[in-house]
C-alpha atoms as a PDB file:
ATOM      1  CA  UNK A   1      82.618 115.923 102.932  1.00  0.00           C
ATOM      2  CA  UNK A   2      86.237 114.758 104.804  1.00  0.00           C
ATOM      3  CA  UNK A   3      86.210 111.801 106.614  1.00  0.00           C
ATOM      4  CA  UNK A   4      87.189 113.920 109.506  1.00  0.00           C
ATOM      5  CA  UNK A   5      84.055 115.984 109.445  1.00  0.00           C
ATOM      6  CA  UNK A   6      81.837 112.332 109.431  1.00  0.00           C
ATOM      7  CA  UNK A   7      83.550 111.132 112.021  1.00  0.00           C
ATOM      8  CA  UNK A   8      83.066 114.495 114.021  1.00  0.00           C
ATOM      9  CA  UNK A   9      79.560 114.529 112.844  1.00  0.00           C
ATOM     10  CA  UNK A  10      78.407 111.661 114.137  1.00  0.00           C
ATOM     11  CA  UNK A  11      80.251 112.157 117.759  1.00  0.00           C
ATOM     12  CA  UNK A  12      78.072 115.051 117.910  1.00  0.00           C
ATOM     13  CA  UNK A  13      75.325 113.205 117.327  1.00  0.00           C
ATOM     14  CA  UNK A  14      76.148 111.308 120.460  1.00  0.00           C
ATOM     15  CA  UNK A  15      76.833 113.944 122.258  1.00  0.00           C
ATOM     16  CA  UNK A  16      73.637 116.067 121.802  1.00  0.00           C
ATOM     17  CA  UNK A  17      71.706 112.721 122.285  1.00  0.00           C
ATOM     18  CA  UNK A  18      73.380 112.519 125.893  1.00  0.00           C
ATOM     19  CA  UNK A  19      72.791 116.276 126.408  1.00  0.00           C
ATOM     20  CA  UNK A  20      69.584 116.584 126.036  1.00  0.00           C
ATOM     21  CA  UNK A  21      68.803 113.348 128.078  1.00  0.00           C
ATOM     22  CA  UNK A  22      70.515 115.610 130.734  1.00  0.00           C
ATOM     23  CA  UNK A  23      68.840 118.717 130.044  1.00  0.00           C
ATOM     24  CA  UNK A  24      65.106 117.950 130.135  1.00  0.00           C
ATOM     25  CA  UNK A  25      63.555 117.492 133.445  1.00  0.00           C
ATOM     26  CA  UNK A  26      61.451 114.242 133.386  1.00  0.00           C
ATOM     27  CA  UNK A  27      58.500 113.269 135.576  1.00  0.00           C
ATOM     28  CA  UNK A  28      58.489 109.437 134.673  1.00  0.00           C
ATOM     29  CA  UNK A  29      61.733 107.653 133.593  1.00  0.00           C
ATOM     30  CA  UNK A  30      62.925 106.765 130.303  1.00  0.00           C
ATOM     31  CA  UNK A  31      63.371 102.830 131.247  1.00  0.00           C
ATOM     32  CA  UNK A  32      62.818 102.669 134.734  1.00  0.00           C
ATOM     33  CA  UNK A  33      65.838 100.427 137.030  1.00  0.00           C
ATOM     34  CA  UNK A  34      63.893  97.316 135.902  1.00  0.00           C
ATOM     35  CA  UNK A  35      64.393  97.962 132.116  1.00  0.00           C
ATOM     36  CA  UNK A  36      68.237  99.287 132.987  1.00  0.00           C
ATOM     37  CA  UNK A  37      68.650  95.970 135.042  1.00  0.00           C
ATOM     38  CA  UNK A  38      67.384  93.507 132.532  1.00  0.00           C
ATOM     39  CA  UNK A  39      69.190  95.095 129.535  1.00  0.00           C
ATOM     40  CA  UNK A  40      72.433  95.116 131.454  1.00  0.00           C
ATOM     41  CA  UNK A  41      71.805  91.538 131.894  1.00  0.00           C
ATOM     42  CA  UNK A  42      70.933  90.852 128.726  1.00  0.00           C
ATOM     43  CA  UNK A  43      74.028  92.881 126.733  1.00  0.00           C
ATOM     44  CA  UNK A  44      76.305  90.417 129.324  1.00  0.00           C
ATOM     45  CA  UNK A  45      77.040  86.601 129.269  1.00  0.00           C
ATOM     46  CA  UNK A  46      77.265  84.177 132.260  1.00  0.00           C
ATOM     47  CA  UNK A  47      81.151  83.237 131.819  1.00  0.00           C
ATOM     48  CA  UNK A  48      80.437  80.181 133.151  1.00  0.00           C
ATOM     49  CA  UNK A  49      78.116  79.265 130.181  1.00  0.00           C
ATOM     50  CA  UNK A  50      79.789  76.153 128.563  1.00  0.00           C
ATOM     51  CA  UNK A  51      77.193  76.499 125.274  1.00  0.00           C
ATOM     52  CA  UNK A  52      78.577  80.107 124.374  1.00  0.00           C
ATOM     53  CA  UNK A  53      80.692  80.457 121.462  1.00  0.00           C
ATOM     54  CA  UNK A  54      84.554  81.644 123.018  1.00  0.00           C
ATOM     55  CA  UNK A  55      84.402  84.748 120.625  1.00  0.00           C
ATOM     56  CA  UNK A  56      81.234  86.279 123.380  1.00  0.00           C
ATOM     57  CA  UNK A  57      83.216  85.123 126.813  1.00  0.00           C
ATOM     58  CA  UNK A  58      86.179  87.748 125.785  1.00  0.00           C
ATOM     59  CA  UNK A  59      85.628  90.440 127.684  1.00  0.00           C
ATOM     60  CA  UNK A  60      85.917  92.103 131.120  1.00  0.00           C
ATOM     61  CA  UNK A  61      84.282  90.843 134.365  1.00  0.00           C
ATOM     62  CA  UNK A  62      81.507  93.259 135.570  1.00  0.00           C
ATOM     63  CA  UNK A  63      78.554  92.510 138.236  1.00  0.00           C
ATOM     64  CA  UNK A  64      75.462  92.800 137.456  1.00  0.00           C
ATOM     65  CA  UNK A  65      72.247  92.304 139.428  1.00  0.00           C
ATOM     66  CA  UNK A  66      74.921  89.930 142.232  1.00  0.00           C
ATOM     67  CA  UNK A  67      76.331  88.038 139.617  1.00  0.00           C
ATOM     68  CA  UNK A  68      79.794  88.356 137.853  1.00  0.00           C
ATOM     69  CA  UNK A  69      79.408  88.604 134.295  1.00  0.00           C
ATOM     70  CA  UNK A  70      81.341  88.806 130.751  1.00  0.00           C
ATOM     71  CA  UNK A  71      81.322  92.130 129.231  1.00  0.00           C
ATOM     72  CA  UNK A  72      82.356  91.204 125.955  1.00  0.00           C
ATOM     73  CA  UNK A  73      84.822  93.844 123.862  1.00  0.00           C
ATOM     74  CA  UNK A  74      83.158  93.381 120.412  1.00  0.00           C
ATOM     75  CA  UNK A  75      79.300  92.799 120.431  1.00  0.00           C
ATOM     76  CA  UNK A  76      78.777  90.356 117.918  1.00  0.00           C
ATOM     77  CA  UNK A  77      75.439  90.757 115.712  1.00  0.00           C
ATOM     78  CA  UNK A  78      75.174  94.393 117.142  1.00  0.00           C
ATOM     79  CA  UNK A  79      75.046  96.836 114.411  1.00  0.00           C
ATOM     80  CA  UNK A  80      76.795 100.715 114.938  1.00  0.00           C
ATOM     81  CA  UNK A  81      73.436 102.466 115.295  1.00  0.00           C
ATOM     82  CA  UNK A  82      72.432  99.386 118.774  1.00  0.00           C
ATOM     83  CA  UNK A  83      75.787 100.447 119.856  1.00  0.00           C
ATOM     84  CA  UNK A  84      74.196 104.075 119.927  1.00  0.00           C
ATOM     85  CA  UNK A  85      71.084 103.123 121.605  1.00  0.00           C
ATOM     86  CA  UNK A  86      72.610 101.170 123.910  1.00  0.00           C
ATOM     87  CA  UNK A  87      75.126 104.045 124.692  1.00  0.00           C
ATOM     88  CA  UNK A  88      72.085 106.478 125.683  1.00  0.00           C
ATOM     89  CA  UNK A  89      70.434 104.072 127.693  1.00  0.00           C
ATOM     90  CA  UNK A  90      73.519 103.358 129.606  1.00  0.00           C
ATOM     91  CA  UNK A  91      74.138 107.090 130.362  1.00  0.00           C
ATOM     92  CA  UNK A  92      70.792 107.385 131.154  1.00  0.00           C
ATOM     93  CA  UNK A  93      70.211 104.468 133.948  1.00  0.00           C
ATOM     94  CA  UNK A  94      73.301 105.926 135.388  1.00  0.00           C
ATOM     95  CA  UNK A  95      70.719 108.285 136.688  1.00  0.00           C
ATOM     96  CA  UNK A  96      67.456 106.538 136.956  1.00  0.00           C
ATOM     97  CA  UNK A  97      69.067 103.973 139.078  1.00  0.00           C
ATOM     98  CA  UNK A  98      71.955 106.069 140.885  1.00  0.00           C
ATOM     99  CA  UNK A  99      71.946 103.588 143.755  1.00  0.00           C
ATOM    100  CA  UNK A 100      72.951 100.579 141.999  1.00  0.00           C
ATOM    101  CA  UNK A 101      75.369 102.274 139.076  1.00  0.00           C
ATOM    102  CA  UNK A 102      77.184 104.126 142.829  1.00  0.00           C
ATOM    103  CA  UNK A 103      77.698 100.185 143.838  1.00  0.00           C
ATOM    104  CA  UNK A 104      78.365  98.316 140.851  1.00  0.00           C
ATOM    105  CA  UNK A 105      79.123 100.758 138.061  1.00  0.00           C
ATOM    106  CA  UNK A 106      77.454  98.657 135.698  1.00  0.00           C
ATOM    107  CA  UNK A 107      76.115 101.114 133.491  1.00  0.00           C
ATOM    108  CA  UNK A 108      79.168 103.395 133.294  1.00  0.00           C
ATOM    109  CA  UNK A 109      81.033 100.352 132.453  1.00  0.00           C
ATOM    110  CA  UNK A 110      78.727  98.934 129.469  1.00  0.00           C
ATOM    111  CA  UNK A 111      78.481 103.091 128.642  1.00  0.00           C
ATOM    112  CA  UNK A 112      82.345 103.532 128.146  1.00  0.00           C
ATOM    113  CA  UNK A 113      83.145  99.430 126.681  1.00  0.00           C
ATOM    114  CA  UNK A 114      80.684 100.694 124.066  1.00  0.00           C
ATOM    115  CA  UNK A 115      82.013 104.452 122.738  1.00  0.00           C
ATOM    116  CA  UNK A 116      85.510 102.382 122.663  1.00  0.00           C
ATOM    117  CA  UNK A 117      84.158  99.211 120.696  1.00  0.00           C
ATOM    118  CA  UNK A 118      82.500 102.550 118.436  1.00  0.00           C
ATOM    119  CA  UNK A 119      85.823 104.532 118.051  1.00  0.00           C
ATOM    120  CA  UNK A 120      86.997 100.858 117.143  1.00  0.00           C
ATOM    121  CA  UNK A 121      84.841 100.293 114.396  1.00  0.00           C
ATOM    122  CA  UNK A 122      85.911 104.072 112.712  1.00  0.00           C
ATOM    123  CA  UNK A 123      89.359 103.140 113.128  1.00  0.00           C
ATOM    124  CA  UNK A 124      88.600  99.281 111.546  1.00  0.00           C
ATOM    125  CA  UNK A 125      86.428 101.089 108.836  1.00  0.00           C
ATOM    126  CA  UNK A 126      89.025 103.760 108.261  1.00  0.00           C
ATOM    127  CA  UNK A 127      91.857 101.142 108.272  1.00  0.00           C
ATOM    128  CA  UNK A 128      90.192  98.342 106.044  1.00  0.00           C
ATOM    129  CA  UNK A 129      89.252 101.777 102.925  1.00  0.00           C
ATOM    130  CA  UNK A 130      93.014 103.011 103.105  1.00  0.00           C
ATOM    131  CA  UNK A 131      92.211 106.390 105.124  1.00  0.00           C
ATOM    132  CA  UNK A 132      93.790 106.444 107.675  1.00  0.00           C
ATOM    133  CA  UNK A 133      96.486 108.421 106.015  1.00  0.00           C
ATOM    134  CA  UNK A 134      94.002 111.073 104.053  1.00  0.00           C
ATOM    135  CA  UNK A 135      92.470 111.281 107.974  1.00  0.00           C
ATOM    136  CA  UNK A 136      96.023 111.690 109.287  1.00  0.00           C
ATOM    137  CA  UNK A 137      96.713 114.637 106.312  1.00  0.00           C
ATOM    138  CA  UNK A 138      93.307 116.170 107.034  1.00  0.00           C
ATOM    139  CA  UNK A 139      93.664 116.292 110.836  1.00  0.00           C
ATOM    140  CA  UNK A 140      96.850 117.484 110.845  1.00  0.00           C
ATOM    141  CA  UNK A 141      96.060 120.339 108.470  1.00  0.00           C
ATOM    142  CA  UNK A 142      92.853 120.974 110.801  1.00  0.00           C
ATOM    143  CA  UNK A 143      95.160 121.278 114.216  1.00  0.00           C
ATOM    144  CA  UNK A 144      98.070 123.137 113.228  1.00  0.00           C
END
């Protein structure tokens, strides 16, 4: 199997994980706004937290539940498959609590800072392993 075809592979994943949280109609929520709320707070950092390591203040400013907080561009001690998770959730409390994600944004926001800390992480792995050019080959062969 070509890198290509993992890397594809597992954006479907993704995909049909977010699709079918759209498709089904649900009578009780996944997480519910409190559970969206919380976890949005809890994936942030108070920037004005003078115990926090510098490495998890690096980051863009988002509000969340009134306050401004640190969205931080790598999430230290987060594995790839948390970064998934937290992906779905975030797509799906941009529907279970509409009203505050049409305010703030919040969940878009930790939604997309995640799939680009992901694509970061293929294109760290792919760099570290000496594939990017075999990828390059491959994908150029693939889109002709």
């Amino acid at each position: 199997m070509t890198i290509r075809t993992l890397i594809m592979l597992s954006s479907v994943c993704v995909l049909s994980i977010a699709a079918q949280s759209q498709d089904k109609v649900e009578e009780k929520p996944k997480f519910g706004y409190f559970q969206c709320r919380a976890d949005a707070q809890k994936w942030t950092y108070d920037p004005f937290d003078k115990s926090l390591d510098a490495k998890y203040l690096t980051g863009d400013a988002i509000m969340v539940n009134g306050q401004f907080r640190v969205l931080p561009h790598l999430s230290y001690g987060v594995t790839s498959a948390v970064l998934i998770q937290r992906i779905y959730e975030s797509d799906v409390c941009t529907r279970e609590d509409a009203e505050f994600e049409k305010q703030f944004v919040t969940y878009s926001r930790l939604m997309q800072s995640y799939r680009d800390e992901r694509t970061f992480r293929y294109m760290h792995f792919l760099m570290n392993h000496h594939l990017l050019d075999q990828f390059t080959k491959e994908d150029t062969e693939e889109f002709k």
